[in-house]
C-alpha atoms as a PDB file:
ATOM      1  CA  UNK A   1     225.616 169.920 327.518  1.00  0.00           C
ATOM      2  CA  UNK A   2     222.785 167.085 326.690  1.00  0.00           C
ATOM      3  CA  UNK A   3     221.106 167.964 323.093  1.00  0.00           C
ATOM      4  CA  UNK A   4     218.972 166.312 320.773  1.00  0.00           C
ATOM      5  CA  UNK A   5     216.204 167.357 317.617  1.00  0.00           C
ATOM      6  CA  UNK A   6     213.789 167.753 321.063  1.00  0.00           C
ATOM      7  CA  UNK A   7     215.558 170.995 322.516  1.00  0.00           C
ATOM      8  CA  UNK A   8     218.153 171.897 319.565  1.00  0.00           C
ATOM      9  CA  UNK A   9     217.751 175.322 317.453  1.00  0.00           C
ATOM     10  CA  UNK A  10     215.838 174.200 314.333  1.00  0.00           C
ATOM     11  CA  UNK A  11     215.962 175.532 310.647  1.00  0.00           C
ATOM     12  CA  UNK A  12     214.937 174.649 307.541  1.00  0.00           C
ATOM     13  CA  UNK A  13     216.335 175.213 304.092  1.00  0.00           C
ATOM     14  CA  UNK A  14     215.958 173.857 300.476  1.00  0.00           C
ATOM     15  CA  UNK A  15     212.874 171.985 299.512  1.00  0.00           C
ATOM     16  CA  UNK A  16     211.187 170.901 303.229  1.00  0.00           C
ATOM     17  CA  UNK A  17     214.172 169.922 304.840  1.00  0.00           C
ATOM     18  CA  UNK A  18     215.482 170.496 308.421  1.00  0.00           C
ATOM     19  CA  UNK A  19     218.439 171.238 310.497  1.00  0.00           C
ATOM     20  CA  UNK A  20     218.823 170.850 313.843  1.00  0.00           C
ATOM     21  CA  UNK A  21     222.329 172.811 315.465  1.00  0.00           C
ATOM     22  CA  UNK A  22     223.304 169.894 318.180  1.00  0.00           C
ATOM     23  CA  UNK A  23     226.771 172.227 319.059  1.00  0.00           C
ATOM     24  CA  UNK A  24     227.097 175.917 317.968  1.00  0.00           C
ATOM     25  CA  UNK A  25     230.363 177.455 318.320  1.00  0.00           C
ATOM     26  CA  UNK A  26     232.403 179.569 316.136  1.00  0.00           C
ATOM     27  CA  UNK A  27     235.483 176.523 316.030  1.00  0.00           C
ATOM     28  CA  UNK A  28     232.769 173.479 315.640  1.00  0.00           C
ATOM     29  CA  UNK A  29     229.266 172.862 314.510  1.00  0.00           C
ATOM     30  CA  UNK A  30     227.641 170.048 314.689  1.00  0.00           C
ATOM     31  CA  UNK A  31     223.839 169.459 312.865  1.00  0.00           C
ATOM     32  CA  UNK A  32     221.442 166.879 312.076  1.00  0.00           C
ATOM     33  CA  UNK A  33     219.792 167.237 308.901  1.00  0.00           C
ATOM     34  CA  UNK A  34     216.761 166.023 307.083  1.00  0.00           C
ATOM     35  CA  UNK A  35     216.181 165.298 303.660  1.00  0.00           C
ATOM     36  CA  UNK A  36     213.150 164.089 302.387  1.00  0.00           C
ATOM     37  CA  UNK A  37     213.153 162.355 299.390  1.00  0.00           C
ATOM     38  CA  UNK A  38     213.666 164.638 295.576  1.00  0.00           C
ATOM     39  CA  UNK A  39     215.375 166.831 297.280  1.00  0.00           C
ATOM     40  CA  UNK A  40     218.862 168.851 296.923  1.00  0.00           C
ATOM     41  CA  UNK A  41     221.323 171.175 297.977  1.00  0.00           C
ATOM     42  CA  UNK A  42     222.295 173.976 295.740  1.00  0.00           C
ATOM     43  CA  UNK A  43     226.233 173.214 294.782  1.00  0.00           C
ATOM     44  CA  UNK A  44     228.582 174.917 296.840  1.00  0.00           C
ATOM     45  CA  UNK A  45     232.085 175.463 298.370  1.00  0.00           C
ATOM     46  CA  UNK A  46     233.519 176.610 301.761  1.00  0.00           C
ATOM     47  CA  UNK A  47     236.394 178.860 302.035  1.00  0.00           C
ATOM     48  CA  UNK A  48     237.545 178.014 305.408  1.00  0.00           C
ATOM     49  CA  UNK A  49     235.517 174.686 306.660  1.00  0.00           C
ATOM     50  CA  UNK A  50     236.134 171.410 306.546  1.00  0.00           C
ATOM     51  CA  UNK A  51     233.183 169.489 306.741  1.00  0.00           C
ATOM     52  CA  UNK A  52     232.805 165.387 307.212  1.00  0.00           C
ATOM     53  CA  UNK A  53     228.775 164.047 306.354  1.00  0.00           C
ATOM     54  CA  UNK A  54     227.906 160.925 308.797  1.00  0.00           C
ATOM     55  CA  UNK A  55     225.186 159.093 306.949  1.00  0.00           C
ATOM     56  CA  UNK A  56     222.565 157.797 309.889  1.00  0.00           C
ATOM     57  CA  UNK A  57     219.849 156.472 307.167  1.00  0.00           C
ATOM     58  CA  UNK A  58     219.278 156.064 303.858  1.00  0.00           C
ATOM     59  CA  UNK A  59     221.428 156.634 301.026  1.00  0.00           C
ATOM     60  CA  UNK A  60     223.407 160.366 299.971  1.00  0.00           C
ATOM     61  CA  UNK A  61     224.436 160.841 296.329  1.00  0.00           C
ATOM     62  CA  UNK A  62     227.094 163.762 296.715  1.00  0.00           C
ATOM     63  CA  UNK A  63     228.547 165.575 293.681  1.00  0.00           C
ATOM     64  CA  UNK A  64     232.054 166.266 294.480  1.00  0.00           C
ATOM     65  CA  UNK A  65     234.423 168.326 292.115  1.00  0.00           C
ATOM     66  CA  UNK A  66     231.962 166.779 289.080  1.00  0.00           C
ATOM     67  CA  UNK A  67     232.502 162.893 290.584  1.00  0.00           C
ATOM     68  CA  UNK A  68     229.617 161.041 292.317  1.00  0.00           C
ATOM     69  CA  UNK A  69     229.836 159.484 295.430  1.00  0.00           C
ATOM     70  CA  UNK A  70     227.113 157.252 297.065  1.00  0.00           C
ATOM     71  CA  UNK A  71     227.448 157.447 300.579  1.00  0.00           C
ATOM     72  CA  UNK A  72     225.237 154.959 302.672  1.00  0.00           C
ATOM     73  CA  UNK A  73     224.215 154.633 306.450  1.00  0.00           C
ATOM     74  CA  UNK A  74     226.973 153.984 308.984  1.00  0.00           C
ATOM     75  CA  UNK A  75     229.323 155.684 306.212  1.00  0.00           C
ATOM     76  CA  UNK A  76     230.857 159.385 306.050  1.00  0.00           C
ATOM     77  CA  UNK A  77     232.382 161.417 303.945  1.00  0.00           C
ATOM     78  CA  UNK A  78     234.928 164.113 304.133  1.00  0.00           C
ATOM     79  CA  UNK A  79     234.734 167.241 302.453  1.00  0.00           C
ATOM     80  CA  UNK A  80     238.376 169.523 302.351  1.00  0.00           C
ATOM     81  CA  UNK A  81     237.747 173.479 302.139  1.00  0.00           C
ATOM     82  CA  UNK A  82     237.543 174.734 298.778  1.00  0.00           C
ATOM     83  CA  UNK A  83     236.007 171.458 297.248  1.00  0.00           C
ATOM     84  CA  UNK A  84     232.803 172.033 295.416  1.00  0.00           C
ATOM     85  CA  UNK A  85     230.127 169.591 296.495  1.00  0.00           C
ATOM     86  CA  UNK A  86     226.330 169.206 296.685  1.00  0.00           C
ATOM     87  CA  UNK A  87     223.975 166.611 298.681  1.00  0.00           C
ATOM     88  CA  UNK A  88     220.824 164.924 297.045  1.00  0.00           C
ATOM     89  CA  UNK A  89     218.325 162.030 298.307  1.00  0.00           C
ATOM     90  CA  UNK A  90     217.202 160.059 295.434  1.00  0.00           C
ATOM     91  CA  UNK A  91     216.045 157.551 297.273  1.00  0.00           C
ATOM     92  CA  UNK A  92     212.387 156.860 298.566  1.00  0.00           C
ATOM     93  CA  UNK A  93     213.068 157.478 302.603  1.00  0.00           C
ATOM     94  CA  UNK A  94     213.826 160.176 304.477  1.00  0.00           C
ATOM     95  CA  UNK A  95     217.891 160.740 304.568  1.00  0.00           C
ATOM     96  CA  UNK A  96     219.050 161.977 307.842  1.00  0.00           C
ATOM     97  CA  UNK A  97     222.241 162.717 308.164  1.00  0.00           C
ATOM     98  CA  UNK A  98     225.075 164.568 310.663  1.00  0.00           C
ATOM     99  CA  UNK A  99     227.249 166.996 309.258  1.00  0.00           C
ATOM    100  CA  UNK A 100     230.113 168.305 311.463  1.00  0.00           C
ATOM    101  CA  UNK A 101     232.438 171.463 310.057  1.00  0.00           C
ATOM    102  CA  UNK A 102     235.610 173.010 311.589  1.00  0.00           C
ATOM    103  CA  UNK A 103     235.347 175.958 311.984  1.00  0.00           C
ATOM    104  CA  UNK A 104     231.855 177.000 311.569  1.00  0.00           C
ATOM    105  CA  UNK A 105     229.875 176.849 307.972  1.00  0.00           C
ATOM    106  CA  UNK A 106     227.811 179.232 308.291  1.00  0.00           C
ATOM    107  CA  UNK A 107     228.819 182.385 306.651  1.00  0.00           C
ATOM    108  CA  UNK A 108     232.121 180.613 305.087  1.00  0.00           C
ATOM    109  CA  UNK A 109     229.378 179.231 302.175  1.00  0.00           C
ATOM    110  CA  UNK A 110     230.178 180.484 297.984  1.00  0.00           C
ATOM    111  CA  UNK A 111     227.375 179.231 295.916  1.00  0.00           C
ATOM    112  CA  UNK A 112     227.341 177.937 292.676  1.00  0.00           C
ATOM    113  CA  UNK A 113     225.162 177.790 289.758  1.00  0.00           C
END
């Protein structure tokens, strides 16, 4: 099945930024995401999903379990279940990004304050 931003389902979330589901199944998801710059994800752990972030541009700080972790294009990061962790873009472009989980995310998501 061909997909791309053009015919994916699109969302958006936090502060005017965008998800696009490129797969969609209850054992895999696959989604490229948007951040525009100042922006953040609320911190967060999965129960059940592991989840690895493929950096296509620009530059992710992560929060993992309290550590930072810059994360820059061509580079991912893998996040185990049950490992707290939030995304930011501090930087002054866009950061687009994949982020692939097994099994789904959606609905396996605890936030934190």
């Amino acid at each position: 099945m061909l997909s791309s931003i053009h015919t994916a389902e699109h969302y958006t979330w936090g502060n005017q930024c965008d998800g696009w589901h490129l797969l969609k199944t209850d054992s895999l998801s696959v989604i490229q995401e948007n951040m525009p710059p100042g922006t953040a994800e609320q911190p967060h752990f999965h129960t059940r999903a592991q989840q690895l972030f493929y950096i296509l541009s620009g530059t992710a700080t992560f929060t993992v379990e309290e550590k930072e972790i810059t994360v820059q294009a061509n580079e991912c990061l893998h996040i185990a279940p049950g490992v707290k962790h939030h995304i930011e873009n501090r930087g002054a472009a866009n950061l687009q990004f994949l982020v692939i989980s097994e099994p789904k995310s959606h609905g396996d998501r605890v936030a934190l304050p």
